[in-house]
N, C-alpha and C. Protein backbone atom coordinates (compact mmCIF):
# COMPACT_ATOMS: atom_id res chain seq x y z
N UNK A 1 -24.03 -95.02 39.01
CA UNK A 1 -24.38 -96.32 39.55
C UNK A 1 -25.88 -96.52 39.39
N UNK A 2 -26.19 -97.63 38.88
CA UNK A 2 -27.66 -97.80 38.32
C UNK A 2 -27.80 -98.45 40.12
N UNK A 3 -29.91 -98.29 40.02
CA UNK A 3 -30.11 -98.40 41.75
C UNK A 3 -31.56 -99.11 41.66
N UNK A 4 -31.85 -99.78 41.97
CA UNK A 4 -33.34 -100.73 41.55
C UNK A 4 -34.20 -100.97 43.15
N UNK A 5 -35.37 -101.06 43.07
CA UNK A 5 -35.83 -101.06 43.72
C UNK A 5 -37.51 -101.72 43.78
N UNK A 6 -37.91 -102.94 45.19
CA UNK A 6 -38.93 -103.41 43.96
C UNK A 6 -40.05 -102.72 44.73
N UNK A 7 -41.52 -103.23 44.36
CA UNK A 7 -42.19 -102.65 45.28
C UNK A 7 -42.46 -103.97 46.09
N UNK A 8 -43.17 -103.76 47.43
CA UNK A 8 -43.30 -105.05 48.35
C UNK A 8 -43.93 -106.06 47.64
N UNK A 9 -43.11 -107.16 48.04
CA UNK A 9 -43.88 -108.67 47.30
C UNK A 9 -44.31 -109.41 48.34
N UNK A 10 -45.75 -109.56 48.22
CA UNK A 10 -46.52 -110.78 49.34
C UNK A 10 -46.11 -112.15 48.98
N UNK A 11 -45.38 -112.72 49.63
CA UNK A 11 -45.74 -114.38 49.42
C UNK A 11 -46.34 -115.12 50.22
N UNK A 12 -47.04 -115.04 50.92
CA UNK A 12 -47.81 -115.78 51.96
C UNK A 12 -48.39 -116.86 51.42
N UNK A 13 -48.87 -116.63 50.14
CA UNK A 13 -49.79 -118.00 49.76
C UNK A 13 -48.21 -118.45 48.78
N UNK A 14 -47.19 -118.10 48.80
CA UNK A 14 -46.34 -118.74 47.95
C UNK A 14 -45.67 -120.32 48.58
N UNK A 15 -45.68 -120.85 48.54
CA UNK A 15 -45.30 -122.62 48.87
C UNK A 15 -44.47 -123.12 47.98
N UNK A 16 -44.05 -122.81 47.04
CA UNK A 16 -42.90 -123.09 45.87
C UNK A 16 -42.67 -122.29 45.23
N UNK A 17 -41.35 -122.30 44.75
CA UNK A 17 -40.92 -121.33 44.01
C UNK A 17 -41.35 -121.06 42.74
N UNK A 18 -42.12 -119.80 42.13
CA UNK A 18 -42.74 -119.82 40.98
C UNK A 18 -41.83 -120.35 39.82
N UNK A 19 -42.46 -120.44 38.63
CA UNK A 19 -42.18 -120.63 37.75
C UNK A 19 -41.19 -119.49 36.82
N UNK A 20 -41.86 -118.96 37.17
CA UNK A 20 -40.50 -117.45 36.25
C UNK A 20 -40.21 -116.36 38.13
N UNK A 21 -39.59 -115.62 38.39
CA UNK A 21 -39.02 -114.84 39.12
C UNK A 21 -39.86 -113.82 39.68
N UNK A 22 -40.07 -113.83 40.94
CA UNK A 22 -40.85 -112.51 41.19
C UNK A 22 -40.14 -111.14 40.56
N UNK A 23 -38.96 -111.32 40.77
CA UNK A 23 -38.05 -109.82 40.47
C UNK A 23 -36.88 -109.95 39.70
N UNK A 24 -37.18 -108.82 38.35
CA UNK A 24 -35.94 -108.97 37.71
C UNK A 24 -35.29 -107.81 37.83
N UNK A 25 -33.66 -108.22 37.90
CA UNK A 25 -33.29 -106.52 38.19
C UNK A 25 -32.62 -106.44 36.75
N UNK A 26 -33.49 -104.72 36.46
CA UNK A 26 -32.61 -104.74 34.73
C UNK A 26 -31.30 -104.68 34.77
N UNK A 27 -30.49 -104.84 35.53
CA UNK A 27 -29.18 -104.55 34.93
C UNK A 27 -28.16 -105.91 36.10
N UNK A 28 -26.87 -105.72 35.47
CA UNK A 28 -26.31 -106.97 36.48
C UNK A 28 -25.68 -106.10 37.79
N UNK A 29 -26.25 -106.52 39.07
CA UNK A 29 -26.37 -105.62 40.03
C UNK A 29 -24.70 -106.24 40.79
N UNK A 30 -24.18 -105.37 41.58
CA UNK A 30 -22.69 -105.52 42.41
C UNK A 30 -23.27 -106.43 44.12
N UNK A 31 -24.35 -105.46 44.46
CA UNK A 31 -25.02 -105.91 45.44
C UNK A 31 -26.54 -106.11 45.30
N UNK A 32 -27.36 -107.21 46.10
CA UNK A 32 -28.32 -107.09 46.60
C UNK A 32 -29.01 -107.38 47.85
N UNK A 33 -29.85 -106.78 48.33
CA UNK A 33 -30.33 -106.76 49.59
C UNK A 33 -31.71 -106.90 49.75
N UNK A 34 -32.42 -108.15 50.73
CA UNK A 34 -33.74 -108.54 50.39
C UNK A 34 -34.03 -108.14 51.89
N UNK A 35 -35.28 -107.65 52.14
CA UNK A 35 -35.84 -107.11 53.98
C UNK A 35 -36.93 -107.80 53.52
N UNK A 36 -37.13 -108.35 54.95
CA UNK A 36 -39.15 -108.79 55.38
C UNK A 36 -39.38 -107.18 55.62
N UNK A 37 -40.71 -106.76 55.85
CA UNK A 37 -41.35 -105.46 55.78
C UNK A 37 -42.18 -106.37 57.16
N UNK A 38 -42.33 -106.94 57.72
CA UNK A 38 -43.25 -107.79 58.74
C UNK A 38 -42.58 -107.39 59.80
N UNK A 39 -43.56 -107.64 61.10
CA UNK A 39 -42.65 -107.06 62.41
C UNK A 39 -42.75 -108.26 62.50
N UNK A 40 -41.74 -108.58 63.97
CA UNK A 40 -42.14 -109.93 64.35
C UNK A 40 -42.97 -110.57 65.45
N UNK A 41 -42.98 -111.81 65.06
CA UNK A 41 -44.38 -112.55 66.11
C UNK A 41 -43.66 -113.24 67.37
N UNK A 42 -44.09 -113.13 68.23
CA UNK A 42 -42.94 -113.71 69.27
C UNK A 42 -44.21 -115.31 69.38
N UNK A 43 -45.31 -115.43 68.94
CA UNK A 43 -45.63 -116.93 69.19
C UNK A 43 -45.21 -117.49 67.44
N UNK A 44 -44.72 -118.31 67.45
CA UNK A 44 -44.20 -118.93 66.62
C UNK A 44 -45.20 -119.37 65.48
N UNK A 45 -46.84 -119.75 65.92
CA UNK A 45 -47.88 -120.03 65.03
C UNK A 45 -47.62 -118.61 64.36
N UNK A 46 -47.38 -117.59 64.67
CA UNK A 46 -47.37 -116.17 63.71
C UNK A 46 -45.98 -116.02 63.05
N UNK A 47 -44.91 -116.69 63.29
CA UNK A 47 -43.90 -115.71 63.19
C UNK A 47 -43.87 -116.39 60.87
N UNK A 48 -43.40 -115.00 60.70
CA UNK A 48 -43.34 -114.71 59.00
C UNK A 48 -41.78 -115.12 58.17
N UNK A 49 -41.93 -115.11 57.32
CA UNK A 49 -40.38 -115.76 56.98
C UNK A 49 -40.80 -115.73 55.38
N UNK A 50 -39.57 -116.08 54.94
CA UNK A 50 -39.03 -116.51 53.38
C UNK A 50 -37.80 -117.07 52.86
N UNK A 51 -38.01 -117.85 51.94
CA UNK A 51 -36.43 -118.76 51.65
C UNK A 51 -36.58 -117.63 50.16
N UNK A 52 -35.00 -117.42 49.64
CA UNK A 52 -34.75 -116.70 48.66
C UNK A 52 -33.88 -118.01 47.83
N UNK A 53 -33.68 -117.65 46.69
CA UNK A 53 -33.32 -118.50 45.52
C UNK A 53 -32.87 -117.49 44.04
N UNK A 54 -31.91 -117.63 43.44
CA UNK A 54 -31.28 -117.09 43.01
C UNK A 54 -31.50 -117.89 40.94
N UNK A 55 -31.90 -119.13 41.11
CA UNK A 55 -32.04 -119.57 40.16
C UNK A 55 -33.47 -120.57 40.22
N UNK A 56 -34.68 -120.48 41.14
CA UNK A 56 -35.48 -121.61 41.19
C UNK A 56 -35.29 -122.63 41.77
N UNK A 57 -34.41 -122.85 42.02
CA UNK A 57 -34.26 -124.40 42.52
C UNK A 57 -33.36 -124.67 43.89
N UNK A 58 -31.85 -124.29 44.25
CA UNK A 58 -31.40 -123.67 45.19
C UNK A 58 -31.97 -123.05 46.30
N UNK A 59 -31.87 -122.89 47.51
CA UNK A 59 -31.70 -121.88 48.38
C UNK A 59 -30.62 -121.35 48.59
N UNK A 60 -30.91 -119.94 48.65
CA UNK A 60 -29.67 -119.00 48.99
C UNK A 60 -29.80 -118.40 50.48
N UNK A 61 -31.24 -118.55 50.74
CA UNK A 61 -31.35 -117.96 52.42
C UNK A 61 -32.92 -118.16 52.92
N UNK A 62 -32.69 -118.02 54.45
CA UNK A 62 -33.82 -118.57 54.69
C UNK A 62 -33.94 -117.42 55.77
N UNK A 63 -35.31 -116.41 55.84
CA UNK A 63 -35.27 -115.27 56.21
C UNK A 63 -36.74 -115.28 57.15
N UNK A 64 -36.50 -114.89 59.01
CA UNK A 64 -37.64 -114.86 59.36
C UNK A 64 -37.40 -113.08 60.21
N UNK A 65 -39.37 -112.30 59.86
CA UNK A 65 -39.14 -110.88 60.29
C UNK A 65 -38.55 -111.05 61.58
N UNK A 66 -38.14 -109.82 61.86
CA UNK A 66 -37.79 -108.98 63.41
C UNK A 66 -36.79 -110.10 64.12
N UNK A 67 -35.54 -110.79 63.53
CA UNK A 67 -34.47 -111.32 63.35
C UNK A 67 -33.44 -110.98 62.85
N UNK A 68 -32.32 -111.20 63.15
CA UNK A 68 -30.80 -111.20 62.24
C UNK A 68 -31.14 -111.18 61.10
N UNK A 69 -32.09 -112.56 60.53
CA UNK A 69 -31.92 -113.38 59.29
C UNK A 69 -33.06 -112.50 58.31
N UNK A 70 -33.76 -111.71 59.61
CA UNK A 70 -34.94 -110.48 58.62
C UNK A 70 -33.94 -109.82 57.64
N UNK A 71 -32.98 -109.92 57.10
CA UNK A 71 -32.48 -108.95 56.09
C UNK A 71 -31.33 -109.57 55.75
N UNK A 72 -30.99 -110.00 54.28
CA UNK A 72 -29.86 -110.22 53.88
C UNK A 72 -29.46 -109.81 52.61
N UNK A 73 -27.73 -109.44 52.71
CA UNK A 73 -26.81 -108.45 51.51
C UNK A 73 -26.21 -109.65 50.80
N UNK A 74 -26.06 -109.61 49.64
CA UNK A 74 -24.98 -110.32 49.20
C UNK A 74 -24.38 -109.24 47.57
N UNK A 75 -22.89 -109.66 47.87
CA UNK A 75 -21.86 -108.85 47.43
C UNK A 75 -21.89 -109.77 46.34
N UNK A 76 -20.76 -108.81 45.40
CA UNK A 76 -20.65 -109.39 43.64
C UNK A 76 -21.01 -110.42 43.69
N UNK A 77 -23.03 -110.20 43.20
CA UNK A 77 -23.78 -111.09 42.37
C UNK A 77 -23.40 -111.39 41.07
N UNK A 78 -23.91 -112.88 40.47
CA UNK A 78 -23.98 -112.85 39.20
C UNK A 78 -25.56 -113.02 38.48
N UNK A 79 -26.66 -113.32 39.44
CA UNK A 79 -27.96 -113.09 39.41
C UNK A 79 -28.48 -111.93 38.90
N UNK A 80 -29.27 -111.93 38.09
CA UNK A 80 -30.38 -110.42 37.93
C UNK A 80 -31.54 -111.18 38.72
N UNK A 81 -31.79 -112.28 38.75
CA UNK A 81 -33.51 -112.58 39.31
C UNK A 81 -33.08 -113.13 40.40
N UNK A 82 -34.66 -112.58 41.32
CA UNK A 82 -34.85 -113.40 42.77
C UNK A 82 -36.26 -113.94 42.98
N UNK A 83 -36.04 -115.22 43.12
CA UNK A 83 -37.24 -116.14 43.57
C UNK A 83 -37.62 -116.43 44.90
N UNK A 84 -38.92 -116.14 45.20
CA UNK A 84 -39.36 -116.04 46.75
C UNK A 84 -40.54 -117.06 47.25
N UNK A 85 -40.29 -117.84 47.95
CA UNK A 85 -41.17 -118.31 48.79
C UNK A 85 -41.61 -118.11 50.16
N UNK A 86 -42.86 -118.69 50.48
CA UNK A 86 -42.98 -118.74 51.85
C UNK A 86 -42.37 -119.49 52.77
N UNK A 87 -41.58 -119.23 53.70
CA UNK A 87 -40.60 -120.06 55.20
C UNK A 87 -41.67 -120.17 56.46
N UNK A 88 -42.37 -121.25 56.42
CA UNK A 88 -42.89 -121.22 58.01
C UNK A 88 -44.32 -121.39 57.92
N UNK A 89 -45.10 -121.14 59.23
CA UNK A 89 -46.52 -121.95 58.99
C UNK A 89 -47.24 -120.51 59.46
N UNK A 90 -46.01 -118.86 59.50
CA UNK A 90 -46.89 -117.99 59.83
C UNK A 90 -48.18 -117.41 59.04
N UNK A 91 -48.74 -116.64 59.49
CA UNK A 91 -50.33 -116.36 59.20
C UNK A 91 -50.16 -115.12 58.69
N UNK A 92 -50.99 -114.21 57.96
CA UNK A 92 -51.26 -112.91 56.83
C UNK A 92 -49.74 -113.19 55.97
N UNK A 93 -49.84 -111.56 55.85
CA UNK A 93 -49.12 -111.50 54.18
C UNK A 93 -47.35 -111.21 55.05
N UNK A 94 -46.60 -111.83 54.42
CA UNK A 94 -45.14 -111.43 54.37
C UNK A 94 -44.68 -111.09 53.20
N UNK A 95 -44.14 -109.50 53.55
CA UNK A 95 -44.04 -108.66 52.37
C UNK A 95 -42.86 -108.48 52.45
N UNK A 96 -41.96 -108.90 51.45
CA UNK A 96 -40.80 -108.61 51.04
C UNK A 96 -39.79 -107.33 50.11
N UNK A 97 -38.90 -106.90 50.26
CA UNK A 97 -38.62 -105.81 49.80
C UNK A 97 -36.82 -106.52 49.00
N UNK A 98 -36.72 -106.08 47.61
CA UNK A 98 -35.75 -106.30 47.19
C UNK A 98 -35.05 -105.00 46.72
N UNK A 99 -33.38 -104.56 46.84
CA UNK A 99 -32.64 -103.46 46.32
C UNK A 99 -31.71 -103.84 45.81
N UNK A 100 -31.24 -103.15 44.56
CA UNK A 100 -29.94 -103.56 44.23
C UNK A 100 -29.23 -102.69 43.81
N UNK A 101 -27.69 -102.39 43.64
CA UNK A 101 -27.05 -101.66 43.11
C UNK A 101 -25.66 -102.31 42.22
N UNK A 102 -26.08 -101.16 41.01
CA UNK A 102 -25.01 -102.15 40.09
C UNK A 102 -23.94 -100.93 39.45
């Protein structure tokens, strides 16, 4: 079973979804699983987040730290890339973590 792994991605200054993919996974993965690496902010001017996107344009999820929504799996992908933005008006870096297994 091939096993991918990215290193943390800041999007804090991200506000739209880039133009090409933060993360490509080389191979076509069965699962993937995206974590905030952020603890969370209990005043809301702090709290960290990210919307995920699967093709640029779409949302597939909308993810804030030290929450339920801090971590989400999804089963037989047909995606290799994940596109990341910033969710929210929190403050420093929200560092994201992507895994996959194919």
């Amino acid at each position: 079973m091939a096993v991918f792994a990215s290193d943390p991605i800041d999007v804090s200054a991200q506000v739209n979804y880039p133009a090409t993919p933060q993360v490509t996974i080389p191979f076509r993965p069965k699962t993937i699983a995206i974590t905030i690496e952020d603890k969370h902010e209990s005043d809301p001017a702090l709290m960290k987040g990210c919307v995920v996107s699967f093709d640029g344009v779409k949302n597939a999820a909308f993810m804030l730290a030290g929450n339920e929504s801090g971590a989400w799996v999804w089963e037989t992908q047909l995606y290799s890339v994940v596109y990341l933005k910033k969710y929210g008006d929190g403050g420093g870096a929200t560092r994201i973590r992507v895994s996959a297994e194919g």
